[in-house]
ModelCIF file with pLDDT and N, C-alpha, C, O atoms, coordinates in Angstrom:
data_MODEL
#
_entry.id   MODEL 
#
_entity.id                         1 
_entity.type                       polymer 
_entity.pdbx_number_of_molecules   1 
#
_entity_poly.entity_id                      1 
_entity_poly.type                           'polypeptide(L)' 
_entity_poly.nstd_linkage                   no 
_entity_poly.nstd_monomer                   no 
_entity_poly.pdbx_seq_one_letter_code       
;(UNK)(UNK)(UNK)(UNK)(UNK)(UNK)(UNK)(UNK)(UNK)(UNK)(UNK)(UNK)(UNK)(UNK)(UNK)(UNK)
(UNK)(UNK)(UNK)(UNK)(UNK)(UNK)(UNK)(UNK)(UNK)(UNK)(UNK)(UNK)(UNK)(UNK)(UNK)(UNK)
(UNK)(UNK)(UNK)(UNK)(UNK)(UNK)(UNK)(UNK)(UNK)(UNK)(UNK)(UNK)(UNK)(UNK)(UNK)
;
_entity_poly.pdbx_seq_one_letter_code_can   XXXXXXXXXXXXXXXXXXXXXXXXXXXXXXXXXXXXXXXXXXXXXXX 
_entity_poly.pdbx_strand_id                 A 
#
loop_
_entity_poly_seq.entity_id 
_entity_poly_seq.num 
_entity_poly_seq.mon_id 
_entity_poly_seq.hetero 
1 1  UNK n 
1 2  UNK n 
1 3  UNK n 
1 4  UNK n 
1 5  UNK n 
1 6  UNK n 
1 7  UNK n 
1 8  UNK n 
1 9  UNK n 
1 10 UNK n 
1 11 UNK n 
1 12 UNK n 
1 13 UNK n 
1 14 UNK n 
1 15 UNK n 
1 16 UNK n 
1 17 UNK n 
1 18 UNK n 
1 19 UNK n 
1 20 UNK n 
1 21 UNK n 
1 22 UNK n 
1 23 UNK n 
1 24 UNK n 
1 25 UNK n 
1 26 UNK n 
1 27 UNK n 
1 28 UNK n 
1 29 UNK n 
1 30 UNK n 
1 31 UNK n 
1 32 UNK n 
1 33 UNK n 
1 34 UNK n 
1 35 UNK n 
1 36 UNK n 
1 37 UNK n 
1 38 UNK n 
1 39 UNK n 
1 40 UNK n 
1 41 UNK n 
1 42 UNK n 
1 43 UNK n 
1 44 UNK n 
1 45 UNK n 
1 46 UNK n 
1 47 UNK n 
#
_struct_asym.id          A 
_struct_asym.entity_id   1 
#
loop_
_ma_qa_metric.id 
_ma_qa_metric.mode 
_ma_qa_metric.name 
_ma_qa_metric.software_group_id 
_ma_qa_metric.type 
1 global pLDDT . pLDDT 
2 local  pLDDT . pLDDT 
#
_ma_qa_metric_global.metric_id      1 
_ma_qa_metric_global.metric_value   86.70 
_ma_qa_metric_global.model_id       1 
_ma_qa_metric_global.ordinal_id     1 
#
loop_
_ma_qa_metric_local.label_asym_id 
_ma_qa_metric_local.label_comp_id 
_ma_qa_metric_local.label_seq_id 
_ma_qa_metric_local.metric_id 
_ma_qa_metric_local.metric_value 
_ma_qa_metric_local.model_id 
_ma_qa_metric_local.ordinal_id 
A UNK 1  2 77.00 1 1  
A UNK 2  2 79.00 1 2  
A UNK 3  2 87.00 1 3  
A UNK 4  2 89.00 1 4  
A UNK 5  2 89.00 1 5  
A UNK 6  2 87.00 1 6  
A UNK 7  2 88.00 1 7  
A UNK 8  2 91.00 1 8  
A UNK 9  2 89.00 1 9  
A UNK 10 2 87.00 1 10 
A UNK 11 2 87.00 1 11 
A UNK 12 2 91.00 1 12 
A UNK 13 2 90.00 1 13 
A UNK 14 2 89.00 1 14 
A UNK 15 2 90.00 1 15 
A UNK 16 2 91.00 1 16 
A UNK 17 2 93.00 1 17 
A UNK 18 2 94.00 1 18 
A UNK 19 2 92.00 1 19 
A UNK 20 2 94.00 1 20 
A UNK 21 2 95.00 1 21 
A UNK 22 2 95.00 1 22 
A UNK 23 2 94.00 1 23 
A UNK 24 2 93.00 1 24 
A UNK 25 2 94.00 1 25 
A UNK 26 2 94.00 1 26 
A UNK 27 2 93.00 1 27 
A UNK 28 2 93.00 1 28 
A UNK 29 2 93.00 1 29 
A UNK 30 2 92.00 1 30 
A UNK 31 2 92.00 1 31 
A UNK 32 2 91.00 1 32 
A UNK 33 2 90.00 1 33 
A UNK 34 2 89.00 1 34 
A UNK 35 2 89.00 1 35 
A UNK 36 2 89.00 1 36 
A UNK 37 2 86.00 1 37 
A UNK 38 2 84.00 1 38 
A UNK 39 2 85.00 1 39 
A UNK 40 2 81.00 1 40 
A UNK 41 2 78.00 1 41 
A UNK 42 2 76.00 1 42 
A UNK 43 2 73.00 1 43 
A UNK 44 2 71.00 1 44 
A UNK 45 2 68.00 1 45 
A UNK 46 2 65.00 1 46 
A UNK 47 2 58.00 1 47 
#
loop_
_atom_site.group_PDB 
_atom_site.id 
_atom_site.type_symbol 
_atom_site.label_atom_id 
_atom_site.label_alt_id 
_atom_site.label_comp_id 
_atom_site.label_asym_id 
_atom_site.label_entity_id 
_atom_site.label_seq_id 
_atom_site.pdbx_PDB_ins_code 
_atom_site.Cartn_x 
_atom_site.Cartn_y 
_atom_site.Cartn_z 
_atom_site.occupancy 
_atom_site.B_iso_or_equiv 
_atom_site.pdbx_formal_charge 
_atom_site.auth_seq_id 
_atom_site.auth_comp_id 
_atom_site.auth_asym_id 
_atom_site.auth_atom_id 
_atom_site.pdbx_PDB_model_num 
ATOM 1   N N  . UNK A 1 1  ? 0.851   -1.185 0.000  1.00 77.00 ? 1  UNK A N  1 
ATOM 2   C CA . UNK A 1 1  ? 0.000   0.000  0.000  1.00 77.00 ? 1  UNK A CA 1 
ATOM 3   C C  . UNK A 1 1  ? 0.888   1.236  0.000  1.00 77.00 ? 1  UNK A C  1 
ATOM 4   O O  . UNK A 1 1  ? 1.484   1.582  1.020  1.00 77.00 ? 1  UNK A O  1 
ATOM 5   N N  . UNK A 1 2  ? 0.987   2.016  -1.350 1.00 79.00 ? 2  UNK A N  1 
ATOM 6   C CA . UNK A 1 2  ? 1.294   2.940  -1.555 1.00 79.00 ? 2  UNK A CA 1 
ATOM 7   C C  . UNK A 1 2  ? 0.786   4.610  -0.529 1.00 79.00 ? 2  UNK A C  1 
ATOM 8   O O  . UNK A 1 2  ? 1.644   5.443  -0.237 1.00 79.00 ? 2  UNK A O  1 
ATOM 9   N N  . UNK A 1 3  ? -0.199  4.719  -0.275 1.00 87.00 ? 3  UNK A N  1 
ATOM 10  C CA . UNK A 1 3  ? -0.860  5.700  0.088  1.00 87.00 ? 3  UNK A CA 1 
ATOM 11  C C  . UNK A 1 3  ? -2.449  5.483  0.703  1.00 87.00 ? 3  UNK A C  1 
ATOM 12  O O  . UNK A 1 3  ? -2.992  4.452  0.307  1.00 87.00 ? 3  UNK A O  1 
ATOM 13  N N  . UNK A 1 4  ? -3.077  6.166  1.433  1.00 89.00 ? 4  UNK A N  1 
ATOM 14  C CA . UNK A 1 4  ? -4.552  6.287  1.753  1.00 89.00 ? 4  UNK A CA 1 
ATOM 15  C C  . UNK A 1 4  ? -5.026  5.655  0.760  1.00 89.00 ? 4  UNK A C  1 
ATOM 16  O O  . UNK A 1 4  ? -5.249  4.447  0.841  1.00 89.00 ? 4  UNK A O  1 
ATOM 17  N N  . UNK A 1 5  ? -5.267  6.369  -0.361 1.00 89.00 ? 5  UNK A N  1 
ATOM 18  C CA . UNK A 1 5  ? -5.874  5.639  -1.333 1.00 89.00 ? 5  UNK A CA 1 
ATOM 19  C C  . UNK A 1 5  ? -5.866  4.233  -1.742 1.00 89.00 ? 5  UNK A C  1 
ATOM 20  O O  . UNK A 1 5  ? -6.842  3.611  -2.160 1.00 89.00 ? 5  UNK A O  1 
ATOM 21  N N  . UNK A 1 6  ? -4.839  3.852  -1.605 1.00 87.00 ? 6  UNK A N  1 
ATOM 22  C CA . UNK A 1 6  ? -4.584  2.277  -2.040 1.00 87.00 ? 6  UNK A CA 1 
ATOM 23  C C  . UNK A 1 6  ? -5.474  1.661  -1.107 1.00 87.00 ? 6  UNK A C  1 
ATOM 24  O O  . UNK A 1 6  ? -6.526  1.090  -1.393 1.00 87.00 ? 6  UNK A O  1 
ATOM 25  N N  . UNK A 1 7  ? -4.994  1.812  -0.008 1.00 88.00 ? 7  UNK A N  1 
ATOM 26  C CA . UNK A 1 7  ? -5.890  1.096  1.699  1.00 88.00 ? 7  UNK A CA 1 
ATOM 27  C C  . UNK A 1 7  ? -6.717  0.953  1.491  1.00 88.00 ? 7  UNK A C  1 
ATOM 28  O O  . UNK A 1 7  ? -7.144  -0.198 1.402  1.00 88.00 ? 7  UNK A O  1 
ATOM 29  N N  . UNK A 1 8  ? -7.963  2.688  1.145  1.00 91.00 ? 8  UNK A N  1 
ATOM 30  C CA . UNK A 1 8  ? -9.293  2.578  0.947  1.00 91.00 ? 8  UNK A CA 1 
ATOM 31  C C  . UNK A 1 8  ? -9.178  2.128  -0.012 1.00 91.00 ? 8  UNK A C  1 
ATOM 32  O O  . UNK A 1 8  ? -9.415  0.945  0.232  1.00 91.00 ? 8  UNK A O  1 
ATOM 33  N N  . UNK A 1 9  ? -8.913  2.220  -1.300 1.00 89.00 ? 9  UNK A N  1 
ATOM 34  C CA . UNK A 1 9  ? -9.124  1.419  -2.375 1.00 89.00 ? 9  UNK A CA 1 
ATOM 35  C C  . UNK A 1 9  ? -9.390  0.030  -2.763 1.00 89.00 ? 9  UNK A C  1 
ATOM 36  O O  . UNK A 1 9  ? -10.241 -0.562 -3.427 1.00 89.00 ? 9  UNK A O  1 
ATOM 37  N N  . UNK A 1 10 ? -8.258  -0.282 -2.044 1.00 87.00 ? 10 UNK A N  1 
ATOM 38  C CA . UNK A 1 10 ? -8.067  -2.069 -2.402 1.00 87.00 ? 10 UNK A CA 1 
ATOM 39  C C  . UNK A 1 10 ? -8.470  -2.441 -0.974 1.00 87.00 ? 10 UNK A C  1 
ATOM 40  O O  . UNK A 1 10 ? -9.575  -2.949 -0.785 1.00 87.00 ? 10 UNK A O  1 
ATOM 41  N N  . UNK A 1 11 ? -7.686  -2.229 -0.030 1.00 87.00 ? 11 UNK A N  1 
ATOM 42  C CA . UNK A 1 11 ? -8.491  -3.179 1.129  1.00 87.00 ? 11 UNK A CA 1 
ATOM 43  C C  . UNK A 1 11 ? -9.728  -3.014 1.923  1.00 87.00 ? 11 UNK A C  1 
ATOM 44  O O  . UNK A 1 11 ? -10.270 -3.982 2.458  1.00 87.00 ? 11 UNK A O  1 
ATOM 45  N N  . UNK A 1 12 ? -10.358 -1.349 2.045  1.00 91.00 ? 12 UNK A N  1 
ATOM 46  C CA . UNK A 1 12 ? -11.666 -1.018 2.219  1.00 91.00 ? 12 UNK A CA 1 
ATOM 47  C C  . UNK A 1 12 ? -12.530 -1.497 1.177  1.00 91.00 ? 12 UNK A C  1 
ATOM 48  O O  . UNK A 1 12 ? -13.600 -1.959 1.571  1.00 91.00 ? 12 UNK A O  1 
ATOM 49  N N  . UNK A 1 13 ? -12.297 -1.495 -0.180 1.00 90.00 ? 13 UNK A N  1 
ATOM 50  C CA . UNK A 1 13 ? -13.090 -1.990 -1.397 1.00 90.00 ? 13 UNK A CA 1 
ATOM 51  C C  . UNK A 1 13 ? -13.298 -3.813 -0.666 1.00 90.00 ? 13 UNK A C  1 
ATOM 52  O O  . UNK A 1 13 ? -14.294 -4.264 -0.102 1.00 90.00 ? 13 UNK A O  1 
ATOM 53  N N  . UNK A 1 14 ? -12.500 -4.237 -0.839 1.00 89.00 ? 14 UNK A N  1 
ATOM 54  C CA . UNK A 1 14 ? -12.200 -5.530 -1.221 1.00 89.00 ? 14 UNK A CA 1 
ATOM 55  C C  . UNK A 1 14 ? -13.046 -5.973 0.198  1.00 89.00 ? 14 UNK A C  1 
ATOM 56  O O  . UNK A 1 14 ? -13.732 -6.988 0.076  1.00 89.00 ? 14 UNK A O  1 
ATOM 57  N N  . UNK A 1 15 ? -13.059 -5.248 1.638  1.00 90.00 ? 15 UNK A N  1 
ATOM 58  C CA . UNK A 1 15 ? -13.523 -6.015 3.153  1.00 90.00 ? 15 UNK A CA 1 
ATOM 59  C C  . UNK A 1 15 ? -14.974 -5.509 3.013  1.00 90.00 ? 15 UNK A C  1 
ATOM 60  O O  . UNK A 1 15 ? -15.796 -5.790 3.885  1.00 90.00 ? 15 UNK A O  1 
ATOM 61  N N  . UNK A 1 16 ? -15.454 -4.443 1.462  1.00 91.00 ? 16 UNK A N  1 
ATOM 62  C CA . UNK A 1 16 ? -16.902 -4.119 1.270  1.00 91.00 ? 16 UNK A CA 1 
ATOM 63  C C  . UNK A 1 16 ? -16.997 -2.977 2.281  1.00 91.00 ? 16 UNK A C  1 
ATOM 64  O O  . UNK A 1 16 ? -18.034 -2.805 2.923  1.00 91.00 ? 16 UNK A O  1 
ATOM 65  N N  . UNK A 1 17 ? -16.158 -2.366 2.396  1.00 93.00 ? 17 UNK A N  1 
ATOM 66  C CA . UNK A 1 17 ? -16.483 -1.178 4.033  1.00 93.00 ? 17 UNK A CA 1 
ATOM 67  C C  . UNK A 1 17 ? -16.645 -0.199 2.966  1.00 93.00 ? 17 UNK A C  1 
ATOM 68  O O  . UNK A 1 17 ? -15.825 -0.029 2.064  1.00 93.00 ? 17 UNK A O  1 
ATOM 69  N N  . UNK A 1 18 ? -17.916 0.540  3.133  1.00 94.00 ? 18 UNK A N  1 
ATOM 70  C CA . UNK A 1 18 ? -18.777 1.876  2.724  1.00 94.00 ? 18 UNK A CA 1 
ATOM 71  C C  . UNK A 1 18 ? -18.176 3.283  3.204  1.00 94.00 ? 18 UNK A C  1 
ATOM 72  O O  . UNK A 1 18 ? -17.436 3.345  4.186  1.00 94.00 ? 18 UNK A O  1 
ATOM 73  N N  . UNK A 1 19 ? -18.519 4.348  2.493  1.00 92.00 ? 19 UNK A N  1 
ATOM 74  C CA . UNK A 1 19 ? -18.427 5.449  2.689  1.00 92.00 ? 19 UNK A CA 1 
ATOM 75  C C  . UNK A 1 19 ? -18.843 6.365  4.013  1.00 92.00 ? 19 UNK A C  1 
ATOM 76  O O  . UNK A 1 19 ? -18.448 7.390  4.570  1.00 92.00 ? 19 UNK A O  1 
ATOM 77  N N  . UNK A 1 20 ? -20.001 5.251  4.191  1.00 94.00 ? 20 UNK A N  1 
ATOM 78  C CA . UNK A 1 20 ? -20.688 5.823  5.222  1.00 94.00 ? 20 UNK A CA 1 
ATOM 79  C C  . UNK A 1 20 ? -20.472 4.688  6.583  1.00 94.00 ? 20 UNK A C  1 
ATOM 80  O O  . UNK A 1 20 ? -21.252 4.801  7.529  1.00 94.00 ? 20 UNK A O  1 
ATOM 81  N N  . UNK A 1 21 ? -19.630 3.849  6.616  1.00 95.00 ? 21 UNK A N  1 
ATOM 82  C CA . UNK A 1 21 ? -18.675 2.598  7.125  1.00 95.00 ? 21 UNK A CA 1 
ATOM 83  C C  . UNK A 1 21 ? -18.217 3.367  8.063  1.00 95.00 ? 21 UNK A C  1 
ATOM 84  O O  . UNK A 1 21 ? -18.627 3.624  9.195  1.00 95.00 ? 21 UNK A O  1 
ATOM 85  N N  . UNK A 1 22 ? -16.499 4.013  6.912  1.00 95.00 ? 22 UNK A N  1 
ATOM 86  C CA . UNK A 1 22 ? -15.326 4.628  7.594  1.00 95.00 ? 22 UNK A CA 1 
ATOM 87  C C  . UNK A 1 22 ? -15.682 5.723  6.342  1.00 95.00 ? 22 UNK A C  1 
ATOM 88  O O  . UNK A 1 22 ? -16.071 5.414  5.216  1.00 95.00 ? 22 UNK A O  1 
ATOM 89  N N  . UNK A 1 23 ? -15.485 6.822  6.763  1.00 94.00 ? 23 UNK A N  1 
ATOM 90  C CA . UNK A 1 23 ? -15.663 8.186  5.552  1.00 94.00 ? 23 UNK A CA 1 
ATOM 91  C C  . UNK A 1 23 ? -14.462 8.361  5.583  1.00 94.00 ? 23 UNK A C  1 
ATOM 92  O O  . UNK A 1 23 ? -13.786 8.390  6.611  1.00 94.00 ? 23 UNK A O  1 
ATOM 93  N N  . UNK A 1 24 ? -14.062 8.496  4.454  1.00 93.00 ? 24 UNK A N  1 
ATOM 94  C CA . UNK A 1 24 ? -13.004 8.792  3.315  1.00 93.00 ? 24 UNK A CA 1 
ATOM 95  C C  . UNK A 1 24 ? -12.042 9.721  4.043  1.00 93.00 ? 24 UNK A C  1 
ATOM 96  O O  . UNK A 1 24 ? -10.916 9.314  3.755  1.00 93.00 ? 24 UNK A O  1 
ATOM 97  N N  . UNK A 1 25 ? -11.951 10.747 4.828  1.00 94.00 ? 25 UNK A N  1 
ATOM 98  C CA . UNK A 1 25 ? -11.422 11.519 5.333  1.00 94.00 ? 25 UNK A CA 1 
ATOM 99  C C  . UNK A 1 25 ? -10.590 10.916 6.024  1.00 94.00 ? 25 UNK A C  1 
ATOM 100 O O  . UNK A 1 25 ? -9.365  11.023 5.962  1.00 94.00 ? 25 UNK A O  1 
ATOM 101 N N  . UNK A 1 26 ? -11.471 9.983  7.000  1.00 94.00 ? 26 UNK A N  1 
ATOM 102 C CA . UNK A 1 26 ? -10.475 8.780  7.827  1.00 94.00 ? 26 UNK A CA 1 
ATOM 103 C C  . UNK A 1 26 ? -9.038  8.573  6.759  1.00 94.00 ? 26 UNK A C  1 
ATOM 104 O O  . UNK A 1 26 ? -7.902  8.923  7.079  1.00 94.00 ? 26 UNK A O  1 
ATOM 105 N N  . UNK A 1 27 ? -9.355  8.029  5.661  1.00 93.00 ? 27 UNK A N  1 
ATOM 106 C CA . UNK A 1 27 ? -8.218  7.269  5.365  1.00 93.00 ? 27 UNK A CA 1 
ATOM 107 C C  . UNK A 1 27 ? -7.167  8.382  4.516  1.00 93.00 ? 27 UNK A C  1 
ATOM 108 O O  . UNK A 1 27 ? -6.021  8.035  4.233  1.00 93.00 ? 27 UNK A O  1 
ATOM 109 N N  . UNK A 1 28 ? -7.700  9.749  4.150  1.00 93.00 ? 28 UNK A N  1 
ATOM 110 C CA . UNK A 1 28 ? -7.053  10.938 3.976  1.00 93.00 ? 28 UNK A CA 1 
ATOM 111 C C  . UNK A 1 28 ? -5.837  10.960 4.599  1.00 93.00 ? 28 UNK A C  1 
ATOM 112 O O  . UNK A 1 28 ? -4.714  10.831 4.114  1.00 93.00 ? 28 UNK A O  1 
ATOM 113 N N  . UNK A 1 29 ? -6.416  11.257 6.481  1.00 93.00 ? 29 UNK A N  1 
ATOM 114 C CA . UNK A 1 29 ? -5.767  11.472 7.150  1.00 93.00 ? 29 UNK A CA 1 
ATOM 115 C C  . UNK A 1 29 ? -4.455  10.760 7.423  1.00 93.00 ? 29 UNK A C  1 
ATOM 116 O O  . UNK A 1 29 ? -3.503  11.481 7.724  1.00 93.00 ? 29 UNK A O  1 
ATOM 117 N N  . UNK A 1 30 ? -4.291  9.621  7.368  1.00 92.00 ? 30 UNK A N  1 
ATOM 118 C CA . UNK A 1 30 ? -2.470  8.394  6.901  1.00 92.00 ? 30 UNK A CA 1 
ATOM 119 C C  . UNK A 1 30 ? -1.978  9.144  5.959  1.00 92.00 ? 30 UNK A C  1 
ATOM 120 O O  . UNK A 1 30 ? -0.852  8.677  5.793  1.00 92.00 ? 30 UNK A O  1 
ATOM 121 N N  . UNK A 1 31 ? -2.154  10.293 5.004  1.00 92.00 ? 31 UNK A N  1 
ATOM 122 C CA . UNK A 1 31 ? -1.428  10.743 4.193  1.00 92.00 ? 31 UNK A CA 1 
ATOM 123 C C  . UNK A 1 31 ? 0.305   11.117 4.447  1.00 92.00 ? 31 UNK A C  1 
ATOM 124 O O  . UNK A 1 31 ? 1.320   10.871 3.795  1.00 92.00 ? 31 UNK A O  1 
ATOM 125 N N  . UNK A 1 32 ? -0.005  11.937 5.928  1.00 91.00 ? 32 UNK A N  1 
ATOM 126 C CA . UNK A 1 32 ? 1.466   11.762 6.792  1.00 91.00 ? 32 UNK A CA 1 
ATOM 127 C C  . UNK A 1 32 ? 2.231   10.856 6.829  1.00 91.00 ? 32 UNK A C  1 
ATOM 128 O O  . UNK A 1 32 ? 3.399   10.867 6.441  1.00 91.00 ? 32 UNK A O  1 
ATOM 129 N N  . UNK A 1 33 ? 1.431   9.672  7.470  1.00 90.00 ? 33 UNK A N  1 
ATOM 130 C CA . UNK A 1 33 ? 2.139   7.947  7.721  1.00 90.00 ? 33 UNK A CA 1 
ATOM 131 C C  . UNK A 1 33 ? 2.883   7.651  6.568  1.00 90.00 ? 33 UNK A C  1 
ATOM 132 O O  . UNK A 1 33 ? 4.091   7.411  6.574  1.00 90.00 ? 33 UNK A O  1 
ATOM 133 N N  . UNK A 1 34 ? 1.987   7.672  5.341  1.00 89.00 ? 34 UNK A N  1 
ATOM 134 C CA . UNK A 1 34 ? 2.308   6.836  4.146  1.00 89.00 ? 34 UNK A CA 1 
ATOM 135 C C  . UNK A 1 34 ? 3.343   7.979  3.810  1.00 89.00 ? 34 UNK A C  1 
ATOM 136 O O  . UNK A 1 34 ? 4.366   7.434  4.226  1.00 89.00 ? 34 UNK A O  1 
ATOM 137 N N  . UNK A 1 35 ? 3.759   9.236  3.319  1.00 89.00 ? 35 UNK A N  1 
ATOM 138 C CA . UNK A 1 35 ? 4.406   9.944  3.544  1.00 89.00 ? 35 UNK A CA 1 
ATOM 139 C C  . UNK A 1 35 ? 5.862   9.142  3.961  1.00 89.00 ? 35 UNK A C  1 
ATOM 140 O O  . UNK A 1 35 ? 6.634   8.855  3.046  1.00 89.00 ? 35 UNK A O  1 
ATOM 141 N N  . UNK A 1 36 ? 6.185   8.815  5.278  1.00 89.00 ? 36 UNK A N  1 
ATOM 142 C CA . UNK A 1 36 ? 6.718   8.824  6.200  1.00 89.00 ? 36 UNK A CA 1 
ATOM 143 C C  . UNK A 1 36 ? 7.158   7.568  5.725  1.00 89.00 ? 36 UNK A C  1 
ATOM 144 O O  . UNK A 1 36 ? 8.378   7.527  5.560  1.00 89.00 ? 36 UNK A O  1 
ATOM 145 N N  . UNK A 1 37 ? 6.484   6.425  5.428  1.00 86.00 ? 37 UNK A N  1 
ATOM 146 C CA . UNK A 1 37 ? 6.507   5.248  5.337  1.00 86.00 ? 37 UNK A CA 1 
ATOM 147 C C  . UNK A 1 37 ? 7.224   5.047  3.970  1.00 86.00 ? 37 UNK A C  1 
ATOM 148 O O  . UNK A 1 37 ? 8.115   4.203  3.864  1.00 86.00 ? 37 UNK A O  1 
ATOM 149 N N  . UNK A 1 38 ? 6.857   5.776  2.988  1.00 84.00 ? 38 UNK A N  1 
ATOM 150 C CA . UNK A 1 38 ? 7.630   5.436  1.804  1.00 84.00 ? 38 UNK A CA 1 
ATOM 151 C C  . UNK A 1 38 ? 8.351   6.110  2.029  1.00 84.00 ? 38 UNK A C  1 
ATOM 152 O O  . UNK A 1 38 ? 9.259   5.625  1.353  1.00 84.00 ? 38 UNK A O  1 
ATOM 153 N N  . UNK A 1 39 ? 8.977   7.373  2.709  1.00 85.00 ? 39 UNK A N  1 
ATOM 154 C CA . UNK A 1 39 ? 10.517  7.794  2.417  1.00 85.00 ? 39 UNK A CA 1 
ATOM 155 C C  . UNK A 1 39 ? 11.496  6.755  3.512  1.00 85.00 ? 39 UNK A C  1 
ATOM 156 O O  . UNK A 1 39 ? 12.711  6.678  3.333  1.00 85.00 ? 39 UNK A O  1 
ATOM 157 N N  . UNK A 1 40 ? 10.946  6.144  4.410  1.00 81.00 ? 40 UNK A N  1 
ATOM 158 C CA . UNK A 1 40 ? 11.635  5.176  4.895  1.00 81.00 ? 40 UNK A CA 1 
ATOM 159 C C  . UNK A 1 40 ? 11.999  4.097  3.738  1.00 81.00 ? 40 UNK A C  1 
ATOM 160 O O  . UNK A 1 40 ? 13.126  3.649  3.524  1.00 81.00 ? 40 UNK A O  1 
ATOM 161 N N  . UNK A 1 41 ? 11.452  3.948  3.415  1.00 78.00 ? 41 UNK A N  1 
ATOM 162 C CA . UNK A 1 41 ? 11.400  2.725  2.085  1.00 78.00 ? 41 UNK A CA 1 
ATOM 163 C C  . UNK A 1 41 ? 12.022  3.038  1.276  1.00 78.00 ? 41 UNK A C  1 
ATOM 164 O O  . UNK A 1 41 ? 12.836  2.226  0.836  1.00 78.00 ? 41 UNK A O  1 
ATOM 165 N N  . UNK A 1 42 ? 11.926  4.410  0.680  1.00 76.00 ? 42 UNK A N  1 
ATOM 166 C CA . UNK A 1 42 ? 12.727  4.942  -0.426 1.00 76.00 ? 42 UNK A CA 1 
ATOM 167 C C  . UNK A 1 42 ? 14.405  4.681  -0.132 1.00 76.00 ? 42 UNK A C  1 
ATOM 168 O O  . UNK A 1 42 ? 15.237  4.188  -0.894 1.00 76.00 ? 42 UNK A O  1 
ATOM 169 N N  . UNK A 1 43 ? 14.571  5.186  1.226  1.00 73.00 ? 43 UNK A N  1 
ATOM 170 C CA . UNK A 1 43 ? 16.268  5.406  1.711  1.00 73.00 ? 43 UNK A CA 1 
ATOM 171 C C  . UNK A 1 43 ? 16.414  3.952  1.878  1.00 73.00 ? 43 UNK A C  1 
ATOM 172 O O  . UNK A 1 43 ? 17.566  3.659  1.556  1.00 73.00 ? 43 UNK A O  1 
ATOM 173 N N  . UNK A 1 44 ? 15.949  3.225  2.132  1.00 71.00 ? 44 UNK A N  1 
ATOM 174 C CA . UNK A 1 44 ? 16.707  1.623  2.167  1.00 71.00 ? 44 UNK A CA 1 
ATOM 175 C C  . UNK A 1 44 ? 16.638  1.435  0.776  1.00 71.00 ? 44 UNK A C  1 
ATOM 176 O O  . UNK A 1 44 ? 17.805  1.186  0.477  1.00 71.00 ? 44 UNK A O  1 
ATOM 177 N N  . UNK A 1 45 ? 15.903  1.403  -0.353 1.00 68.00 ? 45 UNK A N  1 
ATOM 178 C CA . UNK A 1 45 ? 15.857  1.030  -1.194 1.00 68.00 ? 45 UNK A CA 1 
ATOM 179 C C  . UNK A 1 45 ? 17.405  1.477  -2.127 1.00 68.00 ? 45 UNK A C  1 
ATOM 180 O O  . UNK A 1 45 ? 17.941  0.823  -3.022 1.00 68.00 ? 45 UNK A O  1 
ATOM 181 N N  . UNK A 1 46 ? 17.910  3.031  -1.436 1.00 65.00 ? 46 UNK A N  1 
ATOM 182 C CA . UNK A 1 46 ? 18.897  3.362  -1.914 1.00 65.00 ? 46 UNK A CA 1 
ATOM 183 C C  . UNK A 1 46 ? 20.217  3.162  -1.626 1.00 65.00 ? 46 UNK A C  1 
ATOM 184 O O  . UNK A 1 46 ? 21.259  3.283  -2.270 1.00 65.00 ? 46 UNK A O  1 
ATOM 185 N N  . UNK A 1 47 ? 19.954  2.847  -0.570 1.00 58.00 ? 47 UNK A N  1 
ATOM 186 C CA . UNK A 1 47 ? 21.132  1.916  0.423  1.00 58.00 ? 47 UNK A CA 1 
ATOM 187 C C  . UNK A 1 47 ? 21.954  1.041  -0.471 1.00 58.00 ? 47 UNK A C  1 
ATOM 188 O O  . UNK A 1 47 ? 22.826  0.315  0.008  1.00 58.00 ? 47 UNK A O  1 
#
């Protein structure tokens, strides 16, 4: 999982969880994390 989007995308899609479930904003908000998470990823990758 690249970003919020992916999460909600593929694994909110895929577990059938609705808009009105978890609202979209929820999964907005990891934008930081994922952020955070791929530049960790990025620097090992360059390692």
């Amino acid at each position: 999982f690249q970003g919020s989007s992916d999460l909600r995308d593929r694994a909110g899609a895929s577990l059938g969880i609705t808009n009105q479930q978890i609202h979209r904003s929820r999964f907005t908000s990891l934008d930081t994390f994922f952020t955070a998470r791929n530049d960790v990823a990025h620097r090992l990758d360059m390692d």
